[in-house]
Protein backbone atom coordinates (compact mmCIF):
# COMPACT_ATOMS: atom_id res chain seq x y z
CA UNK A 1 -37.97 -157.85 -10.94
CA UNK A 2 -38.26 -154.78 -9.21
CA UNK A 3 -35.13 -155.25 -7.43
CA UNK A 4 -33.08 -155.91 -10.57
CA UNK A 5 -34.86 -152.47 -11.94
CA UNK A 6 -33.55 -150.78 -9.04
CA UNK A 7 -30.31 -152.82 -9.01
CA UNK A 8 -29.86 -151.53 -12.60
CA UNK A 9 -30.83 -147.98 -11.65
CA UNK A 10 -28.16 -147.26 -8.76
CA UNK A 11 -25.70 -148.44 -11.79
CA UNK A 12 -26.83 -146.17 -13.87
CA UNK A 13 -26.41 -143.30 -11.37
CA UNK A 14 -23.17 -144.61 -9.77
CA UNK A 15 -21.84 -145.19 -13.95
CA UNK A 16 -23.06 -141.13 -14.39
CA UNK A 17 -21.42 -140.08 -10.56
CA UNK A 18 -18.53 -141.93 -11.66
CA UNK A 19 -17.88 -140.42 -14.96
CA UNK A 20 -18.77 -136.76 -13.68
CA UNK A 21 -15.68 -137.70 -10.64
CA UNK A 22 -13.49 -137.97 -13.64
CA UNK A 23 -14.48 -134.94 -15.53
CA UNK A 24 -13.73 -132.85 -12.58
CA UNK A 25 -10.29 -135.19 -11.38
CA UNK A 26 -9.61 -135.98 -15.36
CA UNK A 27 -8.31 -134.57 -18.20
CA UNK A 28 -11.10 -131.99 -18.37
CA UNK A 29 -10.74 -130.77 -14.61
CA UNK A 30 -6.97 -130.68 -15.08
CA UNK A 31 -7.79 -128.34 -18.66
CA UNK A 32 -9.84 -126.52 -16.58
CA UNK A 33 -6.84 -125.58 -13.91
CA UNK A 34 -4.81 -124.49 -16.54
CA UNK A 35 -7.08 -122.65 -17.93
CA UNK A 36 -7.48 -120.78 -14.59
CA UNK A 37 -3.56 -120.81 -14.55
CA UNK A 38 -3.63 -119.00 -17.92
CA UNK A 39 -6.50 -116.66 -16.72
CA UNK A 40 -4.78 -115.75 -13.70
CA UNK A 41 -1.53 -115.23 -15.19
CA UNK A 42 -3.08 -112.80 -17.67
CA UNK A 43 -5.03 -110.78 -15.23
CA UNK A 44 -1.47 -110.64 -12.81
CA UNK A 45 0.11 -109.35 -16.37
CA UNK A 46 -2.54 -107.06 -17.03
CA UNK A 47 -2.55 -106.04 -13.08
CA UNK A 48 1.67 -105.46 -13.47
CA UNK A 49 0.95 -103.35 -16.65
CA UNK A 50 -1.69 -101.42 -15.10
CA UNK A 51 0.68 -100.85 -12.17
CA UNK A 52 3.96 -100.29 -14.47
CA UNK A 53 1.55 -97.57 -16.14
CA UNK A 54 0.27 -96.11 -13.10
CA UNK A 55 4.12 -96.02 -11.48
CA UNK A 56 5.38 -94.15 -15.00
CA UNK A 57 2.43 -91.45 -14.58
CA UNK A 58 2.73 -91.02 -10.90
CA UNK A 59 6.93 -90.89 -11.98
CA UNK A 60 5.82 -88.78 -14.77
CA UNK A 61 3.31 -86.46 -12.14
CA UNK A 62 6.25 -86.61 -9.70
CA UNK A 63 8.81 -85.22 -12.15
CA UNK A 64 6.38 -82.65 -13.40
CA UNK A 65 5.81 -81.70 -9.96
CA UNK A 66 9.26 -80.98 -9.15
CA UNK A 67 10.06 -79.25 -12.42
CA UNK A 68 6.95 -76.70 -11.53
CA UNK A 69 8.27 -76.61 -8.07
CA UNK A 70 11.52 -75.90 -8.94
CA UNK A 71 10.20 -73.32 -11.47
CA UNK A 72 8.15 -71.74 -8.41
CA UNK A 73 10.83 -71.74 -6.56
CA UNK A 74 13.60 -70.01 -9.00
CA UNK A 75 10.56 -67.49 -9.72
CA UNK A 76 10.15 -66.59 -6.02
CA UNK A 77 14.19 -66.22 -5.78
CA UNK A 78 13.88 -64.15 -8.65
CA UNK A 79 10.97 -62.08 -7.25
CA UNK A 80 13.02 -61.61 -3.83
CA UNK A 81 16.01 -60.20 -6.08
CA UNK A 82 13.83 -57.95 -7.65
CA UNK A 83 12.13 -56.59 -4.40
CA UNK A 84 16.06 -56.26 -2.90
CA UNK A 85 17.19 -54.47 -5.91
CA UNK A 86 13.55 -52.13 -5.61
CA UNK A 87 14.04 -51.71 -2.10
CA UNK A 88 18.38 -50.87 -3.20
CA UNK A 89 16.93 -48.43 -5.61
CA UNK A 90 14.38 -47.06 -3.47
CA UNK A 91 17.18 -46.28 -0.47
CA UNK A 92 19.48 -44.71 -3.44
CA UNK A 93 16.46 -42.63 -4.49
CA UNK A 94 16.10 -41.07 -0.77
CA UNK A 95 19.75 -41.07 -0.47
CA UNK A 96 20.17 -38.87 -3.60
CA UNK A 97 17.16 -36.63 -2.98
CA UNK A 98 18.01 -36.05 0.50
CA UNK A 99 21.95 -35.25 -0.58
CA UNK A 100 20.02 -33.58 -3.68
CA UNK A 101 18.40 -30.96 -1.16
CA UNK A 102 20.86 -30.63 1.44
CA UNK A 103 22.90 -29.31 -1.66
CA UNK A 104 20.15 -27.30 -2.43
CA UNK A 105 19.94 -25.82 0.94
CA UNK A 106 24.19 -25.25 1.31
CA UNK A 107 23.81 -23.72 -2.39
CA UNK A 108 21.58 -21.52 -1.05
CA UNK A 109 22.98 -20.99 2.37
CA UNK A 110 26.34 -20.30 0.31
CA UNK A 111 24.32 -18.04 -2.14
CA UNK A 112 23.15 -16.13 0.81
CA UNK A 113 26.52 -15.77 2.24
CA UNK A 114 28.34 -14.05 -0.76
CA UNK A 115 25.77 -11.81 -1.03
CA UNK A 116 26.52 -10.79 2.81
CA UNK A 117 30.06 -10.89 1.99
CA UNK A 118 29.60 -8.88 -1.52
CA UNK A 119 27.59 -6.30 0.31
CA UNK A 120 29.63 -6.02 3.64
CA UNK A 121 32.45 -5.77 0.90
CA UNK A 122 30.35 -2.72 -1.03
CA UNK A 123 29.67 -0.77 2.17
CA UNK A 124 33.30 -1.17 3.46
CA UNK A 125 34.38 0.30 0.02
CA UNK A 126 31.70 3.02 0.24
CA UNK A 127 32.42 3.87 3.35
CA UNK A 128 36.42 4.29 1.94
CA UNK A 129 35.01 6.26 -0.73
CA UNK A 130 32.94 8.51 1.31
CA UNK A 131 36.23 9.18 3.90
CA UNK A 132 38.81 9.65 0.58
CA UNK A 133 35.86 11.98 -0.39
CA UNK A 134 35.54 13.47 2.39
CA UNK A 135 39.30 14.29 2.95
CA UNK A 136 39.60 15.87 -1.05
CA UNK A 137 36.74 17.98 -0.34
CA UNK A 138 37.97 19.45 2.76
CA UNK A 139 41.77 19.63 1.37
CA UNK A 140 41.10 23.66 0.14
CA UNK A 141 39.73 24.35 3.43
CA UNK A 142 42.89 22.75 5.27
CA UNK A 143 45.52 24.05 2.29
CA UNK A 144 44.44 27.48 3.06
CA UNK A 145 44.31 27.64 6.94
CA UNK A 146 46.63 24.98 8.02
CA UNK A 147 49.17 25.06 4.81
CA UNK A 148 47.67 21.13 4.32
CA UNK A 149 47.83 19.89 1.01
CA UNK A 150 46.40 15.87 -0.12
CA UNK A 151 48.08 13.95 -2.35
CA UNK A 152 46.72 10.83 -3.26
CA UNK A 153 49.76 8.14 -4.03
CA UNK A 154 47.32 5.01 -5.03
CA UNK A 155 43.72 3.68 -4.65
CA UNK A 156 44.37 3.17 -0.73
CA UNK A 157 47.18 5.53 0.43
CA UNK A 158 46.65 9.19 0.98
CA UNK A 159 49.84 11.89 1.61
CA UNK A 160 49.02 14.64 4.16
CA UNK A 161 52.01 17.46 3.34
CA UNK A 162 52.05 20.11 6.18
CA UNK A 163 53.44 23.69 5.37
CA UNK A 164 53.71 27.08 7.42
CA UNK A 165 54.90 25.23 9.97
CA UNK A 166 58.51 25.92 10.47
CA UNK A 167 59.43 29.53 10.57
CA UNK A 168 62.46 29.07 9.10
CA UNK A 169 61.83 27.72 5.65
CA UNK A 170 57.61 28.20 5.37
CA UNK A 171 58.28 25.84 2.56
CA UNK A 172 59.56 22.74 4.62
CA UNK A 173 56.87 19.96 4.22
CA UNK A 174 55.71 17.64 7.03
CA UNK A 175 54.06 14.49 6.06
CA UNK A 176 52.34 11.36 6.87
CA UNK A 177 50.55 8.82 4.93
CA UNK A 178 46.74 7.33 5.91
CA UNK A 179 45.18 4.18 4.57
CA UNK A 180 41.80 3.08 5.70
CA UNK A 181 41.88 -0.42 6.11
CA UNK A 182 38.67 -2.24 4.09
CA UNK A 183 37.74 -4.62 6.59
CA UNK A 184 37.48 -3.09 9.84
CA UNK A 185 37.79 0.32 8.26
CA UNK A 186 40.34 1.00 10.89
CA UNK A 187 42.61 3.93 10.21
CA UNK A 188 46.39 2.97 9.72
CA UNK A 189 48.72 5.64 9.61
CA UNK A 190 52.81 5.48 8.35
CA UNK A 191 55.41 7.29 6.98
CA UNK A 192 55.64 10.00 9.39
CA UNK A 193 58.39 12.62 8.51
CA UNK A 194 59.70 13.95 10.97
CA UNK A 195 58.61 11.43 13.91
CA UNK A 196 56.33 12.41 16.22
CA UNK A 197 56.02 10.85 19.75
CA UNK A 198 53.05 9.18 20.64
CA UNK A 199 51.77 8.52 17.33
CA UNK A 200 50.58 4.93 17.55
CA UNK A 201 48.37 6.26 20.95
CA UNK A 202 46.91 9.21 18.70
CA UNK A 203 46.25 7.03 16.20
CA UNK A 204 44.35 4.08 18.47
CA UNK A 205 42.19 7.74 19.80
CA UNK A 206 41.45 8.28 16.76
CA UNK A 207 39.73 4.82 15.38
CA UNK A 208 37.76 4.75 19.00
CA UNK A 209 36.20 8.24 18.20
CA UNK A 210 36.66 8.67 14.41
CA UNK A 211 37.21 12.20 14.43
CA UNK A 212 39.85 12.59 12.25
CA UNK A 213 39.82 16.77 11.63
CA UNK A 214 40.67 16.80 15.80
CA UNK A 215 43.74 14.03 14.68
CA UNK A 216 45.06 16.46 11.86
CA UNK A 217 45.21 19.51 14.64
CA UNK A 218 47.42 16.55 17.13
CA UNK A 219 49.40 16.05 14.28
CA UNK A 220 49.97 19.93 13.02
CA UNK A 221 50.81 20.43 16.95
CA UNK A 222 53.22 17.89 17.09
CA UNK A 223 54.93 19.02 13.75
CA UNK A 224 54.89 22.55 15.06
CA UNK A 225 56.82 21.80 18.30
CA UNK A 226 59.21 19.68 16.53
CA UNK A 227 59.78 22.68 14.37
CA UNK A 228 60.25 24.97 17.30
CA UNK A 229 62.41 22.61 18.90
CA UNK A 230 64.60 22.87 15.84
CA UNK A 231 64.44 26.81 16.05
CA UNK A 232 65.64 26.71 19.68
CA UNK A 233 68.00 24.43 19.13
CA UNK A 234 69.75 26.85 15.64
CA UNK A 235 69.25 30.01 18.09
């Protein structure tokens, strides 16, 4: 009896192992792959979504990235054109104020040499006006002991006119003309009527010493032996 309970027990079990063997090799183990199948399909779906996301954003993050650094980049060329164009307008600025005050300083040198000029000019022309002067003040004192009359043909030239001097016509003039030259306020001496030998020579004696009352007595000499040349010569 107890055998046959025992018997009917290990059936039991070995009916129950048996039909749990099929659940898991049946129908319901074969559901359950699919299942799995399905399960892991979605999740590799979901996991190639995820991924198809996260590539567009990092595309996205990439693209944005190289737009910025592109921006950067055009902003830095910009900023490197400005500075060249400062530094351009800098170098024109020291350019111009350095031409601007060496214009200054050649205006001024310039300034400084007219004046010179304008006042060597002034003294020369003083100095004219002092000898001119000079010669009209002293022509009543000459007219009366030397027969030496002035006359004064324009602003530069002066006539000297000799008389007394030949004793055959008192009358006979003897001339020369003097100009005072205004830049080296040399004397220069022409028209000399008669001639007179050695005139140029009296002439260069008398711009080294600048005594020009001992020149008219060399000149009044020389007229006066020219005049008694000519009285020899009639007799």
């Amino acid at each position: 009896m107890e055998a046959e309970d025992e018997l009917n027990r290990l059936a039991l079990i070995l009916q129950q192992s048996q039909e749990k063997f099929l659940e898991w090799t049946g129908e319901g183990f074969r559901n359950q792959i699919i299942e799995q199948s399905y399960q892991h399909e979605r999740e590799i779906k979901t996991g190639k979504e995820k991924i198809a996301e996260l590539e567009e954003k990092i595309k996205q993050y990439n693209e944005e990235t190289d737009r910025k650094l592109q921006a950067i980049q055009q902003q830095q060329s910009e900023v490197e054109d400005l500075e060249k164009q400062l530094q351009d307008l800098q170098l024109s600025a020291q350019v111009l104020a350095e031409q601007r005050d060496n214009d200054k300083d050649h205006l001024q040198m310039l300034e400084q040499q007219i004046s010179r000029e304008n006042k060597d000019i002034m003294d020369k022309e003083e100095a004219a006006k002092a000898k001119l002067e000079h010669f009209q003040k002293g022509s009543e004192l000459f007219r009366k002991s030397l027969g030496l009359e002035f006359k004064k043909i324009d602003d530069d030239h002066l006539q000297f006119v000799f008389k007394y001097i030949d004793p055959n016509d008192w009358e006979r003039p003897f001339t020369f003309t003097v100009r005072i030259d205004s830049n080296d306020r040399s004397y220069k001496v022409k028209d000399c009527m008669p001639e007179i030998q050695d005139l140029d020579k009296m002439v260069e004696e008398l711009n080294s010493s600048g005594h020009f009352s001992k020149f008219i007595y060399k000149v009044r000499n020389k007229f006066k032996e020219l005049a008694k040349k000519s009285v020899i010569v009639q007799d």
